[in-house]
C-alpha atoms as a PDB file:
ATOM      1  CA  UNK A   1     -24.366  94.367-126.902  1.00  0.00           C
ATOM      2  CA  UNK A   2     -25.679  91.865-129.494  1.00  0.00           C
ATOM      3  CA  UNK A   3     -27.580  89.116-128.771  1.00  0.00           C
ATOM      4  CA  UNK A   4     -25.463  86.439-129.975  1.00  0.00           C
ATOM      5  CA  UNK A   5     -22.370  88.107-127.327  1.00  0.00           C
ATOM      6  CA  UNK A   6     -25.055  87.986-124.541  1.00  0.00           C
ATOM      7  CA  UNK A   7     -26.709  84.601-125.408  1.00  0.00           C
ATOM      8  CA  UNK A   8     -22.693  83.776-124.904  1.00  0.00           C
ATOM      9  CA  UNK A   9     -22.393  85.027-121.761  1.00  0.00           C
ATOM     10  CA  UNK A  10     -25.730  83.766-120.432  1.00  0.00           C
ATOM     11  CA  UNK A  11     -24.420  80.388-121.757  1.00  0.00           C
ATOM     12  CA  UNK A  12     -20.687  80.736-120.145  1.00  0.00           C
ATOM     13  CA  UNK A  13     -22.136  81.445-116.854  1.00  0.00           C
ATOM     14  CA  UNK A  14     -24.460  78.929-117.053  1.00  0.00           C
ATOM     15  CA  UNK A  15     -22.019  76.559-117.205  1.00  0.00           C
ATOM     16  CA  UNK A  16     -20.005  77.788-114.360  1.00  0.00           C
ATOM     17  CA  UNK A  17     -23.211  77.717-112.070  1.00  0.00           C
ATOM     18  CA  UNK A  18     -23.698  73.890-113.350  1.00  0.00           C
ATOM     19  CA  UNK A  19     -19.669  73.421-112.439  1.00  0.00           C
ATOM     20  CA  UNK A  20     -20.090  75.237-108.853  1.00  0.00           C
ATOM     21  CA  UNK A  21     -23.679  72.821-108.331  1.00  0.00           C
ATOM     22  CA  UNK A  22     -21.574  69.582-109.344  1.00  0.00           C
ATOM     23  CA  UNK A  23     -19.045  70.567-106.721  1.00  0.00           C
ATOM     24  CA  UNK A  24     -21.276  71.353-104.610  1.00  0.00           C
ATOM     25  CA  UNK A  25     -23.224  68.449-104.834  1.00  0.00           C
ATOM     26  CA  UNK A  26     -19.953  66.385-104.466  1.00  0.00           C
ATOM     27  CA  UNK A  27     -18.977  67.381-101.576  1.00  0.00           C
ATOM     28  CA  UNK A  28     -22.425  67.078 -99.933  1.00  0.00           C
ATOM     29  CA  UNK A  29     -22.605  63.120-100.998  1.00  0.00           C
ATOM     30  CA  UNK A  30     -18.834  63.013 -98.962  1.00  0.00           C
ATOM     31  CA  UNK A  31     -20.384  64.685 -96.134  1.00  0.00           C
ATOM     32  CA  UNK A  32     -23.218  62.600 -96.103  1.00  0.00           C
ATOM     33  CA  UNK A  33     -20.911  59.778 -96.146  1.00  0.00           C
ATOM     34  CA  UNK A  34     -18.670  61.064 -93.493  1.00  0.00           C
ATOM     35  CA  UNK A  35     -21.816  61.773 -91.155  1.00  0.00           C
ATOM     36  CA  UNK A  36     -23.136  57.949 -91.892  1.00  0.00           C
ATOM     37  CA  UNK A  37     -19.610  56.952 -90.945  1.00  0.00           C
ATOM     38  CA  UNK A  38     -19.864  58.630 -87.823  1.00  0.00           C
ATOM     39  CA  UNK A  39     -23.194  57.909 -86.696  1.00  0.00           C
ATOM     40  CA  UNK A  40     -21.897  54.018 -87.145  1.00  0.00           C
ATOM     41  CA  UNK A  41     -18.790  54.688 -84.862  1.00  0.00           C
ATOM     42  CA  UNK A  42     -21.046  57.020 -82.503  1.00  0.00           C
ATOM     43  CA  UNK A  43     -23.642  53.697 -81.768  1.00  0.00           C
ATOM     44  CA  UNK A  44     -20.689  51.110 -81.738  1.00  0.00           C
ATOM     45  CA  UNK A  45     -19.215  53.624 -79.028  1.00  0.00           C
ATOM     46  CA  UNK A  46     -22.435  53.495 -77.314  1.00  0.00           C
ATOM     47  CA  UNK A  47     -22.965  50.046 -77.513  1.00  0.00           C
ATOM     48  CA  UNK A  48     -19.756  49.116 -75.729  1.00  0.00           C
ATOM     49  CA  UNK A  49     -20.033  52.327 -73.066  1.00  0.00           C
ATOM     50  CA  UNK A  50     -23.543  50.173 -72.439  1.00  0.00           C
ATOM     51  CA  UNK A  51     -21.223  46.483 -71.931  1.00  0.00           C
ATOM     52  CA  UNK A  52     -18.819  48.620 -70.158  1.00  0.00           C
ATOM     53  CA  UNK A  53     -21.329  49.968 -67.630  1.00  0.00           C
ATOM     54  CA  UNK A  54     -23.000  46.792 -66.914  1.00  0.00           C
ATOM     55  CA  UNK A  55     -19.545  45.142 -66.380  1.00  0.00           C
ATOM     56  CA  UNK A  56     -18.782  48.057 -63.463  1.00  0.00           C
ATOM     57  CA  UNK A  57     -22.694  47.297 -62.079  1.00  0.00           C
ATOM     58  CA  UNK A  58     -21.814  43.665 -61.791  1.00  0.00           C
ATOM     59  CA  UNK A  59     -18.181  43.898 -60.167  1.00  0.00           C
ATOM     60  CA  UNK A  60     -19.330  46.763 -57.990  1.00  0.00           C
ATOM     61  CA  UNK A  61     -22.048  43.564 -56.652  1.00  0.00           C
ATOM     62  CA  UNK A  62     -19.387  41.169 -56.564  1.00  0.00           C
ATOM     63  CA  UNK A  63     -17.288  43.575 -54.594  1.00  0.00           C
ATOM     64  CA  UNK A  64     -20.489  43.845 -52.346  1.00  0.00           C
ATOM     65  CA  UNK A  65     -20.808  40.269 -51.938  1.00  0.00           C
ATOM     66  CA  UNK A  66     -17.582  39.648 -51.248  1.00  0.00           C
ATOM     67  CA  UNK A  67     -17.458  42.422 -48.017  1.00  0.00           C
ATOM     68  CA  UNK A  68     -20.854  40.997 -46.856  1.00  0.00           C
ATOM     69  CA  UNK A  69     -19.240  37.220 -46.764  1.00  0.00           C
ATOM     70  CA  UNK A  70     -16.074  38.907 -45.328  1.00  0.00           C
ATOM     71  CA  UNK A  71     -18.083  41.042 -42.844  1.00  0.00           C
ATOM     72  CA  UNK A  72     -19.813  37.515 -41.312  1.00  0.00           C
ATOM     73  CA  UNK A  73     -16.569  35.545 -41.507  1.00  0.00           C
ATOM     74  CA  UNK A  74     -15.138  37.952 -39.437  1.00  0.00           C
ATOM     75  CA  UNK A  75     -18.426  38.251 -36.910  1.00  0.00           C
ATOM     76  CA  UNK A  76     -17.993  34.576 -36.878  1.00  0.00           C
ATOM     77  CA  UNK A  77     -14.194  34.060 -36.245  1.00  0.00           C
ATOM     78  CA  UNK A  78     -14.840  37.278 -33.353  1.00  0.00           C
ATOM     79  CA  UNK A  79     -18.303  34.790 -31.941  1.00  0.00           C
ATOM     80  CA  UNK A  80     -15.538  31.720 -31.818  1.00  0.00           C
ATOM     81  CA  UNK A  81     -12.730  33.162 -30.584  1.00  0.00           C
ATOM     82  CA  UNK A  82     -15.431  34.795 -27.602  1.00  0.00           C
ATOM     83  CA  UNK A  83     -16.759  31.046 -26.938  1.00  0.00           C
ATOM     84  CA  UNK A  84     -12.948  29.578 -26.978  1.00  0.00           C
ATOM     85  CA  UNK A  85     -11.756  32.270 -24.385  1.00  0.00           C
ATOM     86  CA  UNK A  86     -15.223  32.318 -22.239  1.00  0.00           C
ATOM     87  CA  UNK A  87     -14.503  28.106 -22.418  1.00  0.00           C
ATOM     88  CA  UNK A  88     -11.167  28.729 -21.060  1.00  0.00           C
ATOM     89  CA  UNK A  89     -12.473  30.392 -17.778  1.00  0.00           C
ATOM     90  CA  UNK A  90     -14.948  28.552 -16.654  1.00  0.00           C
END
């Protein structure tokens, strides 16, 4: 084989490698891109799974709160009903 034939195929597949490294190169920056995306939607997800969780904490207490106040109301109405009917036999 000549020279100039090979310098022609050195050349030709030269340029496919450069074609095969600009696609390749493409479709890295669109990955890239993609995985930025996600990483953005992964923290907003976190972010509100955070609000979310300290909403539950503070209903679960108010929940709490509300069973303690209903616990003594109850203890209470029981104590006055016990003085009414203990009044009412003496």
């Amino acid at each position: 084989m000549d020279n100039a034939k090979m310098l022609q195929k050195i050349l030709s597949q030269v340029e496919e490698n450069a074609k095969i490294l600009s696609a390749l190169e493409h479709r890295t920056d669109l990955q890239g891109r993609a995985l930025n995306n996600l990483d953005n939607r992964l923290s907003h997800v976190e972010g509100s799974t955070k609000r979310i969780e300290k909403d539950v904490s503070q209903i679960k207490n108010d929940i709490i709160r509300t069973n303690n106040k209903a616990n003594t109301a109850t203890i209470r109405l029981f104590e006055t009903l016990d003085k009414i009917m203990e009044a009412r036999y003496i």
